[in-house]
PDB file of N, CA and C in Angstrom:
ATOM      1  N   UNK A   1      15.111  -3.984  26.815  1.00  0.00           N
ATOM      2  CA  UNK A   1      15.144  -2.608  27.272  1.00  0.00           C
ATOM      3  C   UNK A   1      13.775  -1.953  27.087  1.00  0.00           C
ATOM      4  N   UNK A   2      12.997  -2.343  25.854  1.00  0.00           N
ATOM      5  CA  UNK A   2      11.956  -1.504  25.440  1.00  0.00           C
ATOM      6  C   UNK A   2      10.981  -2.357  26.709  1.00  0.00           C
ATOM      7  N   UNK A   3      10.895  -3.747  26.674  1.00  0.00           N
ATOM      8  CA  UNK A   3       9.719  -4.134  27.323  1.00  0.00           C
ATOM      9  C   UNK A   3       9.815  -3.287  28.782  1.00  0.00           C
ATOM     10  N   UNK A   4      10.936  -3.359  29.436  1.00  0.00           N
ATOM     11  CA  UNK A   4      11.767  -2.410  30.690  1.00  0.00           C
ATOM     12  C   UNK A   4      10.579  -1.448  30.938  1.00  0.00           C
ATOM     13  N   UNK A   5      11.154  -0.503  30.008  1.00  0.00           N
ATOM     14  CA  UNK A   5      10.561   1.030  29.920  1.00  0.00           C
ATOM     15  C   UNK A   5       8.940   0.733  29.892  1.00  0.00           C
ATOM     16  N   UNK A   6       8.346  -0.069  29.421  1.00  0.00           N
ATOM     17  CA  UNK A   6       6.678  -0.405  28.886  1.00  0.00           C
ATOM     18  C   UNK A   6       6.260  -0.516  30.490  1.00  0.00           C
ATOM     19  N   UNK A   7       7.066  -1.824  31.502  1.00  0.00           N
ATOM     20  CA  UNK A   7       7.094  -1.930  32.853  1.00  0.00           C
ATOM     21  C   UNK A   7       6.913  -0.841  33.603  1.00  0.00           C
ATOM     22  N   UNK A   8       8.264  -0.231  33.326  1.00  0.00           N
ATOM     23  CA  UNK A   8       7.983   1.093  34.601  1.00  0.00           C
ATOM     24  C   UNK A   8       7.288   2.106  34.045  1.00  0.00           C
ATOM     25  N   UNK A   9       6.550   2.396  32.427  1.00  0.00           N
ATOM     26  CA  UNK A   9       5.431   2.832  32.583  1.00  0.00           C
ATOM     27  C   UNK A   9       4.178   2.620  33.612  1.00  0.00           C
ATOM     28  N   UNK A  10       4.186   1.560  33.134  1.00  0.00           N
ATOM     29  CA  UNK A  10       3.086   0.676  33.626  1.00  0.00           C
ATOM     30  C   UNK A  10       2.526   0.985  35.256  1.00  0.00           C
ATOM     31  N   UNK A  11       4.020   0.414  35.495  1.00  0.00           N
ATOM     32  CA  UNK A  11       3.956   0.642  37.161  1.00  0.00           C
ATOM     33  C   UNK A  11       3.736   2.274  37.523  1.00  0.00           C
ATOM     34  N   UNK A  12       4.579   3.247  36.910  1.00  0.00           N
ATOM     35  CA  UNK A  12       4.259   4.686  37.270  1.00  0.00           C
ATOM     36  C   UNK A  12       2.611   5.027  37.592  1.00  0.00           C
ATOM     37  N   UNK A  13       1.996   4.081  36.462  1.00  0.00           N
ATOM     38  CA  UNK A  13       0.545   4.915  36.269  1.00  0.00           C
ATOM     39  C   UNK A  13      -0.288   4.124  36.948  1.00  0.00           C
ATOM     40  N   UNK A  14       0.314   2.915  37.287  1.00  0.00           N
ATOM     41  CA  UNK A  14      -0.644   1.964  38.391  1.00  0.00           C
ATOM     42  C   UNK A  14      -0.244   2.728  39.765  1.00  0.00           C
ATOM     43  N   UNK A  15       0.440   3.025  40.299  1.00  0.00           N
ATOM     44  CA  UNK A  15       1.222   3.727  41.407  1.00  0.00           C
ATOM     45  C   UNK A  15       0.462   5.109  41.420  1.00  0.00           C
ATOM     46  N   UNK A  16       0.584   6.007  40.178  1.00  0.00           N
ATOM     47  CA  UNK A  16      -0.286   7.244  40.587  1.00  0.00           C
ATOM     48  C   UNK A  16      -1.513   7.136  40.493  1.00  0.00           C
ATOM     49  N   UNK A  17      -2.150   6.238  40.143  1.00  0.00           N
ATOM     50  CA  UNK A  17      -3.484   5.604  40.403  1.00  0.00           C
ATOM     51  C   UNK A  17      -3.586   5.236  41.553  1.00  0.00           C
ATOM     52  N   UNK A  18      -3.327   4.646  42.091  1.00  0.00           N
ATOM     53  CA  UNK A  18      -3.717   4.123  43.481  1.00  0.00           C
ATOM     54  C   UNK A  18      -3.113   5.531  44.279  1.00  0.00           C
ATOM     55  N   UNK A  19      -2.017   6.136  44.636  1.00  0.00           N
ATOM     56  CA  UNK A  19      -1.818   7.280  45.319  1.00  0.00           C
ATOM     57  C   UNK A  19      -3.054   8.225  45.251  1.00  0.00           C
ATOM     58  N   UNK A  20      -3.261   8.323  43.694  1.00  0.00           N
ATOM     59  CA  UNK A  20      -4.385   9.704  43.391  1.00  0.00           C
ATOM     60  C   UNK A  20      -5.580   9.152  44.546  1.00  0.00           C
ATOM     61  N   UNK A  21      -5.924   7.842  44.180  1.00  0.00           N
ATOM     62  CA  UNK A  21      -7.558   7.547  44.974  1.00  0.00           C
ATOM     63  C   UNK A  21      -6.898   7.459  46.328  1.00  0.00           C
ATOM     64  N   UNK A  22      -5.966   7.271  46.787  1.00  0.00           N
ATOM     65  CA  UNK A  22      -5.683   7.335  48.400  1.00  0.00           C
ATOM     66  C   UNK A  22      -5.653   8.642  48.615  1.00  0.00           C
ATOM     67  N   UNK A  23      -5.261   9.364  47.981  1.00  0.00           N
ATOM     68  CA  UNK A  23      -4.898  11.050  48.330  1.00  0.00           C
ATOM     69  C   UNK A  23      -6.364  11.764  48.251  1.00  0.00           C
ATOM     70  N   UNK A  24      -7.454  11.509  47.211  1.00  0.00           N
ATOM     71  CA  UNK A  24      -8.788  11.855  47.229  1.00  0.00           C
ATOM     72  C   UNK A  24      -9.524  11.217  48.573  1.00  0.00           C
ATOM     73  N   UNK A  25      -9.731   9.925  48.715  1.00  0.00           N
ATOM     74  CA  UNK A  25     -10.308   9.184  49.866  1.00  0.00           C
ATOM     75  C   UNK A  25     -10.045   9.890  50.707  1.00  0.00           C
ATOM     76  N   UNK A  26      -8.690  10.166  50.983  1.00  0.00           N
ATOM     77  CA  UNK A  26      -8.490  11.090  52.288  1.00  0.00           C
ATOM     78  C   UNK A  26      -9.051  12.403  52.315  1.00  0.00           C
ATOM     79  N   UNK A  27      -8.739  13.578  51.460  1.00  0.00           N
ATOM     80  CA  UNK A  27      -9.787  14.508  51.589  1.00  0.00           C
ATOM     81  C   UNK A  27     -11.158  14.329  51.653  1.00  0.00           C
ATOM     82  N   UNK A  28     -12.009  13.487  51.003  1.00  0.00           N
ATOM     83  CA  UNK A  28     -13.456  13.474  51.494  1.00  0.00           C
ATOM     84  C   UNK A  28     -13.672  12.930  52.647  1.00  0.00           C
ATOM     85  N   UNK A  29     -12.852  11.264  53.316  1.00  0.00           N
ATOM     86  CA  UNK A  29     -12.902  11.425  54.921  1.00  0.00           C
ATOM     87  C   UNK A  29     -12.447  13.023  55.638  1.00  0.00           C
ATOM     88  N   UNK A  30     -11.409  13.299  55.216  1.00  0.00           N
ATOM     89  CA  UNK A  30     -11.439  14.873  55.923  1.00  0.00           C
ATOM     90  C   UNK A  30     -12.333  15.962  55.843  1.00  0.00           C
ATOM     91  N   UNK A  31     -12.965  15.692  54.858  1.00  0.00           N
ATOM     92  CA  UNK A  31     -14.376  17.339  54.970  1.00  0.00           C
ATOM     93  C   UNK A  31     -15.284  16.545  55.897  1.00  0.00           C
ATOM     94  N   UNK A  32     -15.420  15.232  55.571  1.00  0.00           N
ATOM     95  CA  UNK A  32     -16.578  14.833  56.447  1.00  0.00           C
ATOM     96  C   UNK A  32     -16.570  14.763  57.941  1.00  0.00           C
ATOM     97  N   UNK A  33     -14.887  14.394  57.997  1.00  0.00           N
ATOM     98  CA  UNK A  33     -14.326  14.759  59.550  1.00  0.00           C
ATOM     99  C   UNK A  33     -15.007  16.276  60.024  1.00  0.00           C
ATOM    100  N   UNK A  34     -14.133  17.277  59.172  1.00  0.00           N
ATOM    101  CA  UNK A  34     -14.652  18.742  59.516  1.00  0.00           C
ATOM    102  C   UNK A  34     -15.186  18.818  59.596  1.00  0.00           C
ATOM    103  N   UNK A  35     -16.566  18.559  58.993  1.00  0.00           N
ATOM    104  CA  UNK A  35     -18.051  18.691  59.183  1.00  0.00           C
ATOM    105  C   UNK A  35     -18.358  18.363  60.826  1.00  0.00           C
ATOM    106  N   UNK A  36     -18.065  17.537  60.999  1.00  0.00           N
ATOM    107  CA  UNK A  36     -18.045  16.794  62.435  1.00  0.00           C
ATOM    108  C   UNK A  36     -17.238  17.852  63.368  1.00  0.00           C
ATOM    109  N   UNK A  37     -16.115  18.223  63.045  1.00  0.00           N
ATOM    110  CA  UNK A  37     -15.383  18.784  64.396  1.00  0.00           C
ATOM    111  C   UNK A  37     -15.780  20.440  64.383  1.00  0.00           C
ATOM    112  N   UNK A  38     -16.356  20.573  63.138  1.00  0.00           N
ATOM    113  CA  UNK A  38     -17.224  22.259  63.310  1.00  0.00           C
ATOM    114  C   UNK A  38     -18.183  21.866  64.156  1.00  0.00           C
ATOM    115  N   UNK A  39     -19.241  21.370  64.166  1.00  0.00           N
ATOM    116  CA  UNK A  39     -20.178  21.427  65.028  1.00  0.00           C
ATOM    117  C   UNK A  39     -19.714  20.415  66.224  1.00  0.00           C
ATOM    118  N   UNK A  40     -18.907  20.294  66.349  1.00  0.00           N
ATOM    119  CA  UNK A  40     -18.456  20.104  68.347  1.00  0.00           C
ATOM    120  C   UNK A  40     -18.372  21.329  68.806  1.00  0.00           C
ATOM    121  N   UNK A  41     -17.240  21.906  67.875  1.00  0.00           N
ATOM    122  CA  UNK A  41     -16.377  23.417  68.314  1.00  0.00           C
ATOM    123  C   UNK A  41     -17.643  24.171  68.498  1.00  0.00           C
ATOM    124  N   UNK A  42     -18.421  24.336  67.377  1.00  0.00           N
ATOM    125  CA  UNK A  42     -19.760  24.948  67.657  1.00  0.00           C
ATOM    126  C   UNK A  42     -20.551  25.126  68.771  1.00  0.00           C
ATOM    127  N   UNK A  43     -20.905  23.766  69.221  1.00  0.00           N
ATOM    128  CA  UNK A  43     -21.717  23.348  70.453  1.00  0.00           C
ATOM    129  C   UNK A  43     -21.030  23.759  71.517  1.00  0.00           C
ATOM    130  N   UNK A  44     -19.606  23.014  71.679  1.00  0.00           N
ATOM    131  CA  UNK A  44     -18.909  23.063  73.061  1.00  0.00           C
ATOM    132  C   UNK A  44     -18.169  24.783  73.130  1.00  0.00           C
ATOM    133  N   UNK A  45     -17.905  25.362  72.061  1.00  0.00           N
ATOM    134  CA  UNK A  45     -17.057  26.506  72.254  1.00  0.00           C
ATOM    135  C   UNK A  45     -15.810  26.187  72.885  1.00  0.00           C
ATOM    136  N   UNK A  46     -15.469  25.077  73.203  1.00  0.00           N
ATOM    137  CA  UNK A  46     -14.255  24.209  73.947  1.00  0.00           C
ATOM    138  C   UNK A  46     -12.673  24.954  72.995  1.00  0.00           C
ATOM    139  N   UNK A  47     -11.963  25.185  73.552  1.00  0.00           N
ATOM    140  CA  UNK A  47     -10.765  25.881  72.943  1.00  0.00           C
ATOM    141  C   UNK A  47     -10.079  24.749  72.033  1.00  0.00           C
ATOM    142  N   UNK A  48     -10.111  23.519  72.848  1.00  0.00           N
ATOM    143  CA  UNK A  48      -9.345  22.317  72.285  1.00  0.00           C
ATOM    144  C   UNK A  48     -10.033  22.144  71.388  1.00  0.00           C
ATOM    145  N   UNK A  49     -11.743  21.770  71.049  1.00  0.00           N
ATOM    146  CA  UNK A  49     -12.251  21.904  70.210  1.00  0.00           C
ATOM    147  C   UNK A  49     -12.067  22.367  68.669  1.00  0.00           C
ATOM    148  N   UNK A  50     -11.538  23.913  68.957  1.00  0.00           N
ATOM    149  CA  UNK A  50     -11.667  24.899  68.040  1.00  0.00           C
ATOM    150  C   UNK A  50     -10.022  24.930  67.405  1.00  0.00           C
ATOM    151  N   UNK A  51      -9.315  24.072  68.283  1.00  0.00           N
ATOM    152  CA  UNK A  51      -7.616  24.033  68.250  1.00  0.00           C
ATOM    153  C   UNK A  51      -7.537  22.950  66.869  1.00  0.00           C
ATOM    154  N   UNK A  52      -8.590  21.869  67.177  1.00  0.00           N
ATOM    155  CA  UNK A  52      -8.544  20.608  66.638  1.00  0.00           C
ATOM    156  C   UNK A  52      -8.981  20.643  65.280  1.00  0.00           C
ATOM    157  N   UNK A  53     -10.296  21.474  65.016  1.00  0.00           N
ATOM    158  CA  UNK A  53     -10.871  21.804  63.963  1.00  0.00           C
ATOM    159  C   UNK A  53      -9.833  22.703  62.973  1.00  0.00           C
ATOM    160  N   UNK A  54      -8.838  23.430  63.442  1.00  0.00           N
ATOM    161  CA  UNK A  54      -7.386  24.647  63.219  1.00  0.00           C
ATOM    162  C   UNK A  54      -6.655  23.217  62.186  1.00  0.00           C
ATOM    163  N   UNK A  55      -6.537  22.416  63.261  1.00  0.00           N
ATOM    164  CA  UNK A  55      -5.300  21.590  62.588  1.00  0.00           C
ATOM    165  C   UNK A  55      -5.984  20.635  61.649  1.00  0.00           C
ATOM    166  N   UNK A  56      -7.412  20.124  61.487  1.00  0.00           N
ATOM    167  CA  UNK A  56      -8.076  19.215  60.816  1.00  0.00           C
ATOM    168  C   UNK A  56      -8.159  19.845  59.001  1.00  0.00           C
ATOM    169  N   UNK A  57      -8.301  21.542  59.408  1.00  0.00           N
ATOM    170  CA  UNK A  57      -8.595  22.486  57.990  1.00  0.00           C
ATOM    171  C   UNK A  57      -6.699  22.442  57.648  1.00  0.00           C
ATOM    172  N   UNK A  58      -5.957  22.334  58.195  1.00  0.00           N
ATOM    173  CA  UNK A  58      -4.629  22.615  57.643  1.00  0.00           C
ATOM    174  C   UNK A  58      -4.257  21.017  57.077  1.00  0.00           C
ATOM    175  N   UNK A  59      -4.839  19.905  57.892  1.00  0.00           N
ATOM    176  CA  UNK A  59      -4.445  18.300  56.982  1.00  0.00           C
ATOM    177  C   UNK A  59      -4.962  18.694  55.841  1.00  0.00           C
ATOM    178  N   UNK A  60      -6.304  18.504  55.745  1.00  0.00           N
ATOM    179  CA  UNK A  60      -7.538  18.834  54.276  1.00  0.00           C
ATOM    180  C   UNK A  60      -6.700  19.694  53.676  1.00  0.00           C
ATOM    181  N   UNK A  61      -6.020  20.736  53.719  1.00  0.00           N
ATOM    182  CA  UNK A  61      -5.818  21.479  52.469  1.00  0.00           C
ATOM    183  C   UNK A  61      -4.300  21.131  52.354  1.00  0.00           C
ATOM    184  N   UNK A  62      -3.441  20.487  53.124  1.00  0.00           N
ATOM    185  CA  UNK A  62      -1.975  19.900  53.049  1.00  0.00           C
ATOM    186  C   UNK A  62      -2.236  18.568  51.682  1.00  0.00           C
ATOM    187  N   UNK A  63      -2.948  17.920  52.265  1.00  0.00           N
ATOM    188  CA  UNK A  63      -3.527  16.947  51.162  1.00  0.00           C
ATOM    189  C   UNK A  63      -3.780  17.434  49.875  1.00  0.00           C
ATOM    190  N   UNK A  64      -4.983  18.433  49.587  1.00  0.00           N
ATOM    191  CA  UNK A  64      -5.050  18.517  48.706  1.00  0.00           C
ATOM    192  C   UNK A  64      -3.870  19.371  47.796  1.00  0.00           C
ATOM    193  N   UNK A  65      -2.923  19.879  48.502  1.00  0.00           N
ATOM    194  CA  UNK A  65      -1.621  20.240  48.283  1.00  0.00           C
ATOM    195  C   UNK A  65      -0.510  19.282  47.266  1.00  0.00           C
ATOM    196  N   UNK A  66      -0.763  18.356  48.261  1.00  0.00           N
ATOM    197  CA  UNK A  66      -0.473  17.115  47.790  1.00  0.00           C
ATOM    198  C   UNK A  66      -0.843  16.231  46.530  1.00  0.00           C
ATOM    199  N   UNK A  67      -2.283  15.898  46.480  1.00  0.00           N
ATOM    200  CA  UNK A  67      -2.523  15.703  45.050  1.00  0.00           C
ATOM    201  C   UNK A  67      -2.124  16.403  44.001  1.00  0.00           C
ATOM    202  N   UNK A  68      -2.102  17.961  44.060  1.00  0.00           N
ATOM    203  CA  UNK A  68      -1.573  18.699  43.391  1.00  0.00           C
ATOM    204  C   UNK A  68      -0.376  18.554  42.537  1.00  0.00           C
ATOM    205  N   UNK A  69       0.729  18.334  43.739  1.00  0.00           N
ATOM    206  CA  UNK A  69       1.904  17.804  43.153  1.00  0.00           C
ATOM    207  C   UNK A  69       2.411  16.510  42.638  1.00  0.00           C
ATOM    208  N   UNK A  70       1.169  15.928  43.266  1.00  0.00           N
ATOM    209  CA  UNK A  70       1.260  14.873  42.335  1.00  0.00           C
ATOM    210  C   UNK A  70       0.955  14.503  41.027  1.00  0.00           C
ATOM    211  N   UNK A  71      -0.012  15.105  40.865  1.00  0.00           N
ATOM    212  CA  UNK A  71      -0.481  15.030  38.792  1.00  0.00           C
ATOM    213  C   UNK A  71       1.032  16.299  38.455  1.00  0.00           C
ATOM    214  N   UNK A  72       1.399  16.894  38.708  1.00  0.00           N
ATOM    215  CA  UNK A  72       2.568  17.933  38.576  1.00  0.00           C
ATOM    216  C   UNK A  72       4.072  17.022  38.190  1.00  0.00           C
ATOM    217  N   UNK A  73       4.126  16.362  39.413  1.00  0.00           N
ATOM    218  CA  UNK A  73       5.379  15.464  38.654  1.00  0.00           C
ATOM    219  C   UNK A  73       5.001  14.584  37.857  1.00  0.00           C
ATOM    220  N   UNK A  74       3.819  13.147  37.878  1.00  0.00           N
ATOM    221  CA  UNK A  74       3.387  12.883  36.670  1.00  0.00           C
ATOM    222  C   UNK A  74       3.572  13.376  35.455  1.00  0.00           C
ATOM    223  N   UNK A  75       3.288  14.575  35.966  1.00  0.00           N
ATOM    224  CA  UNK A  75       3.457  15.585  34.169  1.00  0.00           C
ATOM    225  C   UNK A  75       4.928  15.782  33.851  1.00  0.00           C
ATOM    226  N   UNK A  76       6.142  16.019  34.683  1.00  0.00           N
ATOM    227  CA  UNK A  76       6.864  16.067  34.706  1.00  0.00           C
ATOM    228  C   UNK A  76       7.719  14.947  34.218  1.00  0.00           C
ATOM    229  N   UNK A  77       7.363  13.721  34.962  1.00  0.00           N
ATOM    230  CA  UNK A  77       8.214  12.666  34.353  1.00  0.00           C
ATOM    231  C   UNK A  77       7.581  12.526  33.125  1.00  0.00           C
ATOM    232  N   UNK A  78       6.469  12.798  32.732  1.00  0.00           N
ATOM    233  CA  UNK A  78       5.287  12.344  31.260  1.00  0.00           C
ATOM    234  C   UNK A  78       6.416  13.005  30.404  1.00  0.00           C
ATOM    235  N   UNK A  79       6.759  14.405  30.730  1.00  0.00           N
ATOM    236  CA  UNK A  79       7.156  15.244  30.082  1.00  0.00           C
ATOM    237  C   UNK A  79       8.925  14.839  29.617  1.00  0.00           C
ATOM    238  N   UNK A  80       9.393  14.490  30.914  1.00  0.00           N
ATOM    239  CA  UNK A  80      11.097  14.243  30.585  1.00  0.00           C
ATOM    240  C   UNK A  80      11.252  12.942  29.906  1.00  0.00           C
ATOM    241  N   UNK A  81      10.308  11.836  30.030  1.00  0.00           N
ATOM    242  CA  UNK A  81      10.716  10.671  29.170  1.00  0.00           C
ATOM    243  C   UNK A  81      10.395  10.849  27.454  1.00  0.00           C
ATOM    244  N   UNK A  82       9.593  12.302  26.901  1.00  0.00           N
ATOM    245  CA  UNK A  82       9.234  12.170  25.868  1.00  0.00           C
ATOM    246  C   UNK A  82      10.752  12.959  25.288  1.00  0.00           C
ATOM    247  N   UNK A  83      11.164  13.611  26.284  1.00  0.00           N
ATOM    248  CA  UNK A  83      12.985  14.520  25.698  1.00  0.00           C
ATOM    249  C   UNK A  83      14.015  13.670  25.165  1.00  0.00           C
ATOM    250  N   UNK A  84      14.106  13.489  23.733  1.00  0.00           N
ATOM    251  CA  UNK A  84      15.440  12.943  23.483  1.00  0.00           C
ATOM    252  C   UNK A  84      16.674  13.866  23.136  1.00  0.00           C
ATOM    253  N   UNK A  85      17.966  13.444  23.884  1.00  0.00           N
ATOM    254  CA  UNK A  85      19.125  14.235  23.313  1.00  0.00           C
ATOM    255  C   UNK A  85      19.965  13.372  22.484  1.00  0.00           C
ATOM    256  N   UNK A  86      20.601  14.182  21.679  1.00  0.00           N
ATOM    257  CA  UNK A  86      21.304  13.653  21.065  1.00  0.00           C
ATOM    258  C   UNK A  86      22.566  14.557  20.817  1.00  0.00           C
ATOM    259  N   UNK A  87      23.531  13.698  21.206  1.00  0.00           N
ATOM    260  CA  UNK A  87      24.848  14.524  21.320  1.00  0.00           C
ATOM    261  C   UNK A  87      25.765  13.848  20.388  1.00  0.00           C
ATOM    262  N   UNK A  88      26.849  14.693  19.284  1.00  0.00           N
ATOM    263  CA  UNK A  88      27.468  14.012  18.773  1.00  0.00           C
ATOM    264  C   UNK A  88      29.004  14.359  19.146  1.00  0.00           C
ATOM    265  N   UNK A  89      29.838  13.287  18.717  1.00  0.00           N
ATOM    266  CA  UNK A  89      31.420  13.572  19.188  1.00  0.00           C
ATOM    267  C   UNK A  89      32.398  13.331  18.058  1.00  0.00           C
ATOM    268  N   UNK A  90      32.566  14.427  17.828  1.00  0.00           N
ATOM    269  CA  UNK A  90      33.628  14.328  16.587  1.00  0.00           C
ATOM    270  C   UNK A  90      35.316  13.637  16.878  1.00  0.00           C
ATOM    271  N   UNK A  91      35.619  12.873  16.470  1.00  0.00           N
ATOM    272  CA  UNK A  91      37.208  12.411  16.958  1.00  0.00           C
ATOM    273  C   UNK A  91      37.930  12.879  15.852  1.00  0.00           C
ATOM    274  N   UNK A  92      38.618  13.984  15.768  1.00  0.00           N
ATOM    275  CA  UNK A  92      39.409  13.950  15.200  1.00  0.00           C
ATOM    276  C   UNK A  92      40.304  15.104  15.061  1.00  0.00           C
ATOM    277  N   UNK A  93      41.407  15.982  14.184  1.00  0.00           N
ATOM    278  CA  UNK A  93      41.731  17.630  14.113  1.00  0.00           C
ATOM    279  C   UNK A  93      40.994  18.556  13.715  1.00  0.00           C
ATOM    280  N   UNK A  94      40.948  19.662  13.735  1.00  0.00           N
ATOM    281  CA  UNK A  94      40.455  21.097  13.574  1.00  0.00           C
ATOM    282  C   UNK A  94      40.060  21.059  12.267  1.00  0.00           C
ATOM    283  N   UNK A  95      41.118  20.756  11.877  1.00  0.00           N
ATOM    284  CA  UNK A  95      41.367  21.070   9.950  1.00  0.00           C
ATOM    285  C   UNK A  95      40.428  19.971   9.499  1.00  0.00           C
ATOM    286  N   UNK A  96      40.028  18.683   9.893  1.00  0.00           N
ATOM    287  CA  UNK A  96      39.161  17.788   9.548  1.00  0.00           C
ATOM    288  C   UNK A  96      37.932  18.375   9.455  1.00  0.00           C
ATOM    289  N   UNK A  97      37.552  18.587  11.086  1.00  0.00           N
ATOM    290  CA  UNK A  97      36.230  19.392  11.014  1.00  0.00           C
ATOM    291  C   UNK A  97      36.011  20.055  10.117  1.00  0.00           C
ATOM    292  N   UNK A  98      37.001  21.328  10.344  1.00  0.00           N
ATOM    293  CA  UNK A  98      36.541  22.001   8.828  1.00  0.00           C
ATOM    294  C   UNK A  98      36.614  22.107   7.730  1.00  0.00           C
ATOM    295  N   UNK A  99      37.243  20.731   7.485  1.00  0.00           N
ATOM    296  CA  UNK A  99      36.733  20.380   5.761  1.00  0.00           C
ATOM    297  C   UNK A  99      35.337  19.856   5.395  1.00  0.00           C
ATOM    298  N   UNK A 100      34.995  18.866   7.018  1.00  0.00           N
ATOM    299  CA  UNK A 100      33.887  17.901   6.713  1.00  0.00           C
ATOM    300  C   UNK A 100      32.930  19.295   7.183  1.00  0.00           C
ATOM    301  N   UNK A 101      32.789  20.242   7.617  1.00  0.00           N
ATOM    302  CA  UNK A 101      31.757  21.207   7.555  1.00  0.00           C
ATOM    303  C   UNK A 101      31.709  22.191   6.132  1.00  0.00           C
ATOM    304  N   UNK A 102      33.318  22.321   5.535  1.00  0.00           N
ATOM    305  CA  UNK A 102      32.518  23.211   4.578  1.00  0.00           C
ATOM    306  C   UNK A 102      32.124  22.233   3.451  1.00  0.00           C
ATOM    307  N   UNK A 103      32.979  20.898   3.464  1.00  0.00           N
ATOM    308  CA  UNK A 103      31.877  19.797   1.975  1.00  0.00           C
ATOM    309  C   UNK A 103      30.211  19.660   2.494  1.00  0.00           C
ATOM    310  N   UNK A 104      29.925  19.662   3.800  1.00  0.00           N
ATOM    311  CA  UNK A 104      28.685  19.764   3.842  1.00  0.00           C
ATOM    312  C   UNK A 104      28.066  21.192   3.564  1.00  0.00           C
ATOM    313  N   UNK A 105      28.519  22.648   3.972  1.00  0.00           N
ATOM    314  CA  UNK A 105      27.708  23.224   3.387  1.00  0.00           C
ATOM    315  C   UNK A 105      27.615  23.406   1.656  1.00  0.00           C
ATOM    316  N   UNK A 106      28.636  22.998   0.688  1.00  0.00           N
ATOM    317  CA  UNK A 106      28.926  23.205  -0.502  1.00  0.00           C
ATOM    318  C   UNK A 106      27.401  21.989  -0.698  1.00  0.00           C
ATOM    319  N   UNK A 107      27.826  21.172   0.051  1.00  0.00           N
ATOM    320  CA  UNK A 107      25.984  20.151  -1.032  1.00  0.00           C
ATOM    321  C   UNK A 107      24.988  20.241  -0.506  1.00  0.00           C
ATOM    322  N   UNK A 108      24.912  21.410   0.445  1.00  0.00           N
ATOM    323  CA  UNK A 108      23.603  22.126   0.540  1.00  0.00           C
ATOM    324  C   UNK A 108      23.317  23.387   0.015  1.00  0.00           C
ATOM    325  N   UNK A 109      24.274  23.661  -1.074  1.00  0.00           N
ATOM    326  CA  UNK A 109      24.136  24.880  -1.334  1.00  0.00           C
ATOM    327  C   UNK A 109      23.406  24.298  -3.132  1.00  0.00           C
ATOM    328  N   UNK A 110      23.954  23.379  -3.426  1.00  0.00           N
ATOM    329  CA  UNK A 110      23.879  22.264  -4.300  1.00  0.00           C
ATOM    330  C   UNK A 110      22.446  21.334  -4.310  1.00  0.00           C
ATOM    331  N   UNK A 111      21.855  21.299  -3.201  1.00  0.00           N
ATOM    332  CA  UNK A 111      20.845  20.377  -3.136  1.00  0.00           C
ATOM    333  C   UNK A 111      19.445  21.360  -3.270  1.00  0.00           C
ATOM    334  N   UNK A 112      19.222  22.735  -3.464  1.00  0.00           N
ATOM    335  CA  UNK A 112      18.423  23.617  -3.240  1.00  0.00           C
ATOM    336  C   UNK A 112      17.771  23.292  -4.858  1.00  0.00           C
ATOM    337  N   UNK A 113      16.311  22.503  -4.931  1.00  0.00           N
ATOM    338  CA  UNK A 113      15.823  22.370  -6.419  1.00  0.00           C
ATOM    339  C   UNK A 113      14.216  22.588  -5.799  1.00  0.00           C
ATOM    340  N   UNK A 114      13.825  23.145  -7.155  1.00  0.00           N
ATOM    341  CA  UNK A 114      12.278  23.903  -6.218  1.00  0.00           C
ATOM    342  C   UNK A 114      11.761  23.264  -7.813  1.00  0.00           C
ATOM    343  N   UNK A 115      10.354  22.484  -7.626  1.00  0.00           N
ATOM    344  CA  UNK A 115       9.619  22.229  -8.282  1.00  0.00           C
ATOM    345  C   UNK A 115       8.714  23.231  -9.205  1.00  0.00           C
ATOM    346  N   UNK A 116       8.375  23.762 -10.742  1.00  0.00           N
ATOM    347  CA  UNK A 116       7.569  24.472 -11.149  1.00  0.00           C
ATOM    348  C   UNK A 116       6.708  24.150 -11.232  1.00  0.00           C
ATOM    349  N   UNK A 117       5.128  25.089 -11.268  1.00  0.00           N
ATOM    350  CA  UNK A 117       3.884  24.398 -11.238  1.00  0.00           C
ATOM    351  C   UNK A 117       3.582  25.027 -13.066  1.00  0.00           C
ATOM    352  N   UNK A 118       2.854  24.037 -13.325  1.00  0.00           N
ATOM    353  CA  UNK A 118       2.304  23.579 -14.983  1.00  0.00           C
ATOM    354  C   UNK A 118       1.043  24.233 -14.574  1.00  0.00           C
ATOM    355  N   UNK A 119       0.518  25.292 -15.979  1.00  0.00           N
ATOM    356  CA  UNK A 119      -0.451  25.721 -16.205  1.00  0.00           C
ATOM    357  C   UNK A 119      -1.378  25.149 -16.657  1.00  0.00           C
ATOM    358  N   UNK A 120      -2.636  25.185 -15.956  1.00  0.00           N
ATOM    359  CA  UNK A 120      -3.960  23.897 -15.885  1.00  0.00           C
ATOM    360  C   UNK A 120      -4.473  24.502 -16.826  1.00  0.00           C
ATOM    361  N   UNK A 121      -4.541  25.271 -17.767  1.00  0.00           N
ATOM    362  CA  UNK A 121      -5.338  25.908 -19.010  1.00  0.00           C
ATOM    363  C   UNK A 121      -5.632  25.609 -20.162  1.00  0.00           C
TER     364      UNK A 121
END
């Protein structure tokens, strides 16, 4: 089970590794694209031009949208595998419970011992 969990660590962070550098690669081909389809639109003043360059600035920042949420759930799953619950289930009557709750608070009322400190003089 433990080696399991070590695995799909493993794999999670090899996986958002390779996503992260595919998701970056793509924004710097995309500014460098833009760079390129500003100065067509520029030159030509062409409508399609200026249509193309519209939808090239909305990929570039969809992407980087994207990376976003991706270190976000990373953090998220980082975050939910460190949550342990622990639930307990009592089997048994009322009157049990509350005997086995008040003998426990009676030897904590019992276990309260505080150390004195000795004068260094």
């Amino acid at each position: 089970m433990a080696k399991q969990l070590q695995r799909d660590s493993d794999n999670l962070q090899i996986d958002y590794e390779y996503t992260r550098d595919n998701l970056r690669e793509l924004i710097e081909k995309g500014k460098d694209s833009l760079d390129l389809a500003m100065r067509i639109a520029e030159e030509t003043e062409h409508p399609r031009a200026i249509e193309v360059l519209g939808q090239m600035l909305r990929s570039v920042t969809d992407t980087n949208d994207k990376l976003m949420d991706l270190n976000k759930k990373k953090a998220d799953v980082e975050e939910g595998s460190k949550k342990v619950t622990n639930n307990n289930l009592f089997i048994g009557s009322t009157t049990e419970l509350q005997r086995i709750l008040k003998q426990n608070k009676k030897e904590e009322q019992l276990i309260d011992v505080t150390p004195k400190e000795k004068d260094s003089g």
